[in-house]
Protein backbone atom coordinates (compact mmCIF):
# COMPACT_ATOMS: atom_id res chain seq x y z
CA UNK A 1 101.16 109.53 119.33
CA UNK A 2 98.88 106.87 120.85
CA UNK A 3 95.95 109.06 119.98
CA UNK A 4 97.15 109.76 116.53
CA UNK A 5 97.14 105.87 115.85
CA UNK A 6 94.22 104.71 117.11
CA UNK A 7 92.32 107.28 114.84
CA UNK A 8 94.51 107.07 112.12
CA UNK A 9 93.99 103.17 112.54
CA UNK A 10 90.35 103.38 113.26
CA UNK A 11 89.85 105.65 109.60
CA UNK A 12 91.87 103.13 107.75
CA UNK A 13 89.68 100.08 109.15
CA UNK A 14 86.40 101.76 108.22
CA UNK A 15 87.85 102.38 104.80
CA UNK A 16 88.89 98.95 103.82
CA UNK A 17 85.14 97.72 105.40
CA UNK A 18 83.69 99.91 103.22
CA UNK A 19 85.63 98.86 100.23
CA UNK A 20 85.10 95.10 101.00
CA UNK A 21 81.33 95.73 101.74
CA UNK A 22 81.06 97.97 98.81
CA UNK A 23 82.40 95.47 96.52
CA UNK A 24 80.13 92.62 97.68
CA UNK A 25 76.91 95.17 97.46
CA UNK A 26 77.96 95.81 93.96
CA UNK A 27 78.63 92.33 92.78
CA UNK A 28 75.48 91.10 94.11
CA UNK A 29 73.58 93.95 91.64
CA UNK A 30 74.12 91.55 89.36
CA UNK A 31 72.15 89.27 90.79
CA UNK A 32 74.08 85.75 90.53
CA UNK A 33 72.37 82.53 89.88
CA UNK A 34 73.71 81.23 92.77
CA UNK A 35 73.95 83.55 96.22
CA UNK A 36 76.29 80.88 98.06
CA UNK A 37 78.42 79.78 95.66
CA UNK A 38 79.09 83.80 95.07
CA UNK A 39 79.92 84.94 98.62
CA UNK A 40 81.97 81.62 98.96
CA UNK A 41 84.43 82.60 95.84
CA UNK A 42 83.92 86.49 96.83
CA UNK A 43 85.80 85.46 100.20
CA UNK A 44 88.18 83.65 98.34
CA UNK A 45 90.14 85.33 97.08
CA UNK A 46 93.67 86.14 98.62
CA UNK A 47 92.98 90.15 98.14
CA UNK A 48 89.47 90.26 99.92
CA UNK A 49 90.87 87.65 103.04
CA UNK A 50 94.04 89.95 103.43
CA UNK A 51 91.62 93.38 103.45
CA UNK A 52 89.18 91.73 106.16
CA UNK A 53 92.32 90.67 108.13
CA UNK A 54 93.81 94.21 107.91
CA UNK A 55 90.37 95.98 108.62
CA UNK A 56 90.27 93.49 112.02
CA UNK A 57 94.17 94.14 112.81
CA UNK A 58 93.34 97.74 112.55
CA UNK A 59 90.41 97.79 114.38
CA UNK A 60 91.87 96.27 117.45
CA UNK A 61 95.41 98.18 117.29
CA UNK A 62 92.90 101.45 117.72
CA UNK A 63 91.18 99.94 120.62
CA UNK A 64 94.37 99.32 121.98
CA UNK A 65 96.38 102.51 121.90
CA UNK A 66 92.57 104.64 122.93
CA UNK A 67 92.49 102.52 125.78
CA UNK A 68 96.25 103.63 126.55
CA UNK A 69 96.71 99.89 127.35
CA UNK A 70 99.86 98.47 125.46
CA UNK A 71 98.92 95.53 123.01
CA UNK A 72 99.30 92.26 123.88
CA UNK A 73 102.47 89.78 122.07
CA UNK A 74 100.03 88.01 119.68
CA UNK A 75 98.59 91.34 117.95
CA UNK A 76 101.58 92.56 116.90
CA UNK A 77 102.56 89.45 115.17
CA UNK A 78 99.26 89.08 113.49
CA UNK A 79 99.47 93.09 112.64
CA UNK A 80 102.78 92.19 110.81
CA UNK A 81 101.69 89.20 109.47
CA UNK A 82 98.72 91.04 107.93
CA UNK A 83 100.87 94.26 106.78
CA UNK A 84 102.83 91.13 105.02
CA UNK A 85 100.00 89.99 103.29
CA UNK A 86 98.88 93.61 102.42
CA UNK A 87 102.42 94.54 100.96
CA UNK A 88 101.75 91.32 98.31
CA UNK A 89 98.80 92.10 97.90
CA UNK A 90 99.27 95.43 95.98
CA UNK A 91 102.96 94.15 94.89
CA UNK A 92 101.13 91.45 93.03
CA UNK A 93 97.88 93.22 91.77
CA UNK A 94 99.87 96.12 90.30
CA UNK A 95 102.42 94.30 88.81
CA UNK A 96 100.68 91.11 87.59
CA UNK A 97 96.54 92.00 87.51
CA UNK A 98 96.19 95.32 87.02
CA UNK A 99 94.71 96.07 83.49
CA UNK A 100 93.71 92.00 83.11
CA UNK A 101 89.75 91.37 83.43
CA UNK A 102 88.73 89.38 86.29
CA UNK A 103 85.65 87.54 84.84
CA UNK A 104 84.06 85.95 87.95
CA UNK A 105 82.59 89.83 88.88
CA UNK A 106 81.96 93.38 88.19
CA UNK A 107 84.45 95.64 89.44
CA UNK A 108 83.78 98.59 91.74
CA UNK A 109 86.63 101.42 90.78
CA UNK A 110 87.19 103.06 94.24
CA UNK A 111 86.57 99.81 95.68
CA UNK A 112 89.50 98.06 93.96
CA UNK A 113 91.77 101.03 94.06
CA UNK A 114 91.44 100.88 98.28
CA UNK A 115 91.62 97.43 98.26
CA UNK A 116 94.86 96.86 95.65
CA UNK A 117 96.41 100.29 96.47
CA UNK A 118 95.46 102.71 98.68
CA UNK A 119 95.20 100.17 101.49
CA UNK A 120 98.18 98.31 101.83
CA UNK A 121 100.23 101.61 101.60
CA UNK A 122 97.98 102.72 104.60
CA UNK A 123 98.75 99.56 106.30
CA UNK A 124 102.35 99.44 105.85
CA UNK A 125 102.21 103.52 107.08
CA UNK A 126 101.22 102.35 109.89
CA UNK A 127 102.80 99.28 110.69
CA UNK A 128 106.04 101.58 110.19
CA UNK A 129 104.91 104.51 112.82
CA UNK A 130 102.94 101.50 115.00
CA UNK A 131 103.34 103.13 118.74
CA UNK A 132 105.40 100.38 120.72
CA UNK A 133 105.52 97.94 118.62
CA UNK A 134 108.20 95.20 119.41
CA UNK A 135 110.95 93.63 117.66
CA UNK A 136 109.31 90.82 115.89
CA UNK A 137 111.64 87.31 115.91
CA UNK A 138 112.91 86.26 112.75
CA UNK A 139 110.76 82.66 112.97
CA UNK A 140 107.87 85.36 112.45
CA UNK A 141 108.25 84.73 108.95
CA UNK A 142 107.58 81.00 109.03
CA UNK A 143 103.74 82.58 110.96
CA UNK A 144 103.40 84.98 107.61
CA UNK A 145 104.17 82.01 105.49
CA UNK A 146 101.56 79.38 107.11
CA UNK A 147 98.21 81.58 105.98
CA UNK A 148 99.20 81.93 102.21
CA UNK A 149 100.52 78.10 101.94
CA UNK A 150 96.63 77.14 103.17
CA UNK A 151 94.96 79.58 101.22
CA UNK A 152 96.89 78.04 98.63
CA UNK A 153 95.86 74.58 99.03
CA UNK A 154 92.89 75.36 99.38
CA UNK A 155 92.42 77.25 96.19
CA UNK A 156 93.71 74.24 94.42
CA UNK A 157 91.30 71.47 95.86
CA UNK A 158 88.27 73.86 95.31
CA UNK A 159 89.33 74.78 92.57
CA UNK A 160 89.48 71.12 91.23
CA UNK A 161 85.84 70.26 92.69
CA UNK A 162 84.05 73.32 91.57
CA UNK A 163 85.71 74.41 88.38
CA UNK A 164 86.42 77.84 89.41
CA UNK A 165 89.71 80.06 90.38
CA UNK A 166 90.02 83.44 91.98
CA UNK A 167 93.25 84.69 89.64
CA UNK A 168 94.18 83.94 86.64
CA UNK A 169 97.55 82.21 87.53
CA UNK A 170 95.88 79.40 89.87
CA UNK A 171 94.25 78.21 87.00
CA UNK A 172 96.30 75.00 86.05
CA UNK A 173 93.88 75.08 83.03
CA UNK A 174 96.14 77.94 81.45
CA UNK A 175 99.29 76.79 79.00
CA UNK A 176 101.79 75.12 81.55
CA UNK A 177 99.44 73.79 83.86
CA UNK A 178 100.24 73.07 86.86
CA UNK A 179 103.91 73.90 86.60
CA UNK A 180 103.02 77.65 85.63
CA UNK A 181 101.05 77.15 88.49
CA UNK A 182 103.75 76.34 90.58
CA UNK A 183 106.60 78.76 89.19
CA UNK A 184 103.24 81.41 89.93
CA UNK A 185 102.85 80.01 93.24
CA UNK A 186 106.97 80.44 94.04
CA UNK A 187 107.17 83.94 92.78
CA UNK A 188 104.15 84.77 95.38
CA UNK A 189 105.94 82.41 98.25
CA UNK A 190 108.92 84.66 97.80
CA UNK A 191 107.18 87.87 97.30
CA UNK A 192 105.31 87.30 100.67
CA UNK A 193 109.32 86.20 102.31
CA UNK A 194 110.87 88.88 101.38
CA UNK A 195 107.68 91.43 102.44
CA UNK A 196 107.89 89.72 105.70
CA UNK A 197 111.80 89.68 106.13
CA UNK A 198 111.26 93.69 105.94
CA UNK A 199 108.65 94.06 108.22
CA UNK A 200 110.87 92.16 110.43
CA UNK A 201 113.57 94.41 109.63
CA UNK A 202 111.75 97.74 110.17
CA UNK A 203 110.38 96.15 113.61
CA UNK A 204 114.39 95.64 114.85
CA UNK A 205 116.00 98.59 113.19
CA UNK A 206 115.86 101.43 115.87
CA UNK A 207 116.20 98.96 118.60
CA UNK A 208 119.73 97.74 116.53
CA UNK A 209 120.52 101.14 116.11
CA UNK A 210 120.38 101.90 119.61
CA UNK A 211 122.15 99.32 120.83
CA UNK A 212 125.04 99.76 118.51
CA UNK A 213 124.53 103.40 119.59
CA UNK A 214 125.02 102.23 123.39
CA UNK A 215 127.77 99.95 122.72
């Protein structure tokens, strides 16, 4: 099972590189005025951070089980953090981008599909099948919850000094301003809770089973 993982892990990190790197190669085809202000709002955006977070995860959980060493504490709670923020990720895109043209650059079709679809089900496969993986404490979902709430700040005070949002919603220049920004901004919050709250869950339910078993 070990073996399986790390492989299955190590594919699945390749794949999302690719994806990320493919969709950089291809927006840069079109040659944009200005290189640094390009890769900085390419790396902005929530769904590119999560992939590059998922494709590291990944990455070390297959080091890891090769080895035949067990992971250290920290891994697994980043590895669920970033299955959290992989879960949103296509929860959001699919339900609330999908179909709506993203402006700020070209879109690479198998790109996007890995990096909106086929990747966070990969992710959250194997979070769910994750060789000894612990039972992660419920406070793990105040450690899922401190990424997005920067990213979020962040996208707002650039945003202001530059002019320029990764999505749609962030954009306080849309009708509602920044209260549809903020009602936006809640839905996510709680879409990224209650992702979390079940990777919690599936990381305590055979342990819970068992122990109602042995009692």
């Amino acid at each position: 099972m070990p073996r399986a993982f790390a492989i299955a892990a190590a594919f699945t990190a390749l794949l999302i590189a690719a994806a990320v790197v493919g969709q950089w190669a291809f927006s840069l085809s079109f040659e944009p005025d200005d290189l640094g202000f390009f890769t900085v709002n390419f790396f902005s955006f929530f769904t590119i951070l999560s992939n590059v977070a998922a494709a590291a995860a990944l990455a070390s959980g297959a080091w890891f089980s090769g080895r035949g060493a067990g992971a250290p504490e920290w891994f697994w709670g980043v590895f669920g953090a970033v299955t959290t923020y992989m879960a949103t990720t296509g929860v959001v895109y699919n339900a609330l981008l999908r179909g709506i043209s993203l402006d700020q650059e070209a879109t690479l079709g198998w790109s996007n599909e890995v990096l909106h679809l086929i990747g966070p089900i990969l992710v959250v496969a194997l979070w769910c099948v994750a060789p000894g993986r612990p039972a992660l404490p419920w406070r793990h979902l105040a450690l899922a919850a401190a990424f997005p709430l920067v990213w979020g700040a962040y996208t707002l005070l650039r945003g202001a000094l530059v002019g320029w949002y990764p999505y749609p919603f962030m954009n306080p220049a849309q009708p509602g301003g920044y209260a549809a920004v903020a009602l936006y901004m809640v839905a996510i919050a709680a879409c990224i809770i209650g992702a979390d709250a079940a990777i919690v869950r599936v990381s305590r339910g055979r342990r819970t089973t068992i122990a109602r078993a042995r009692g």
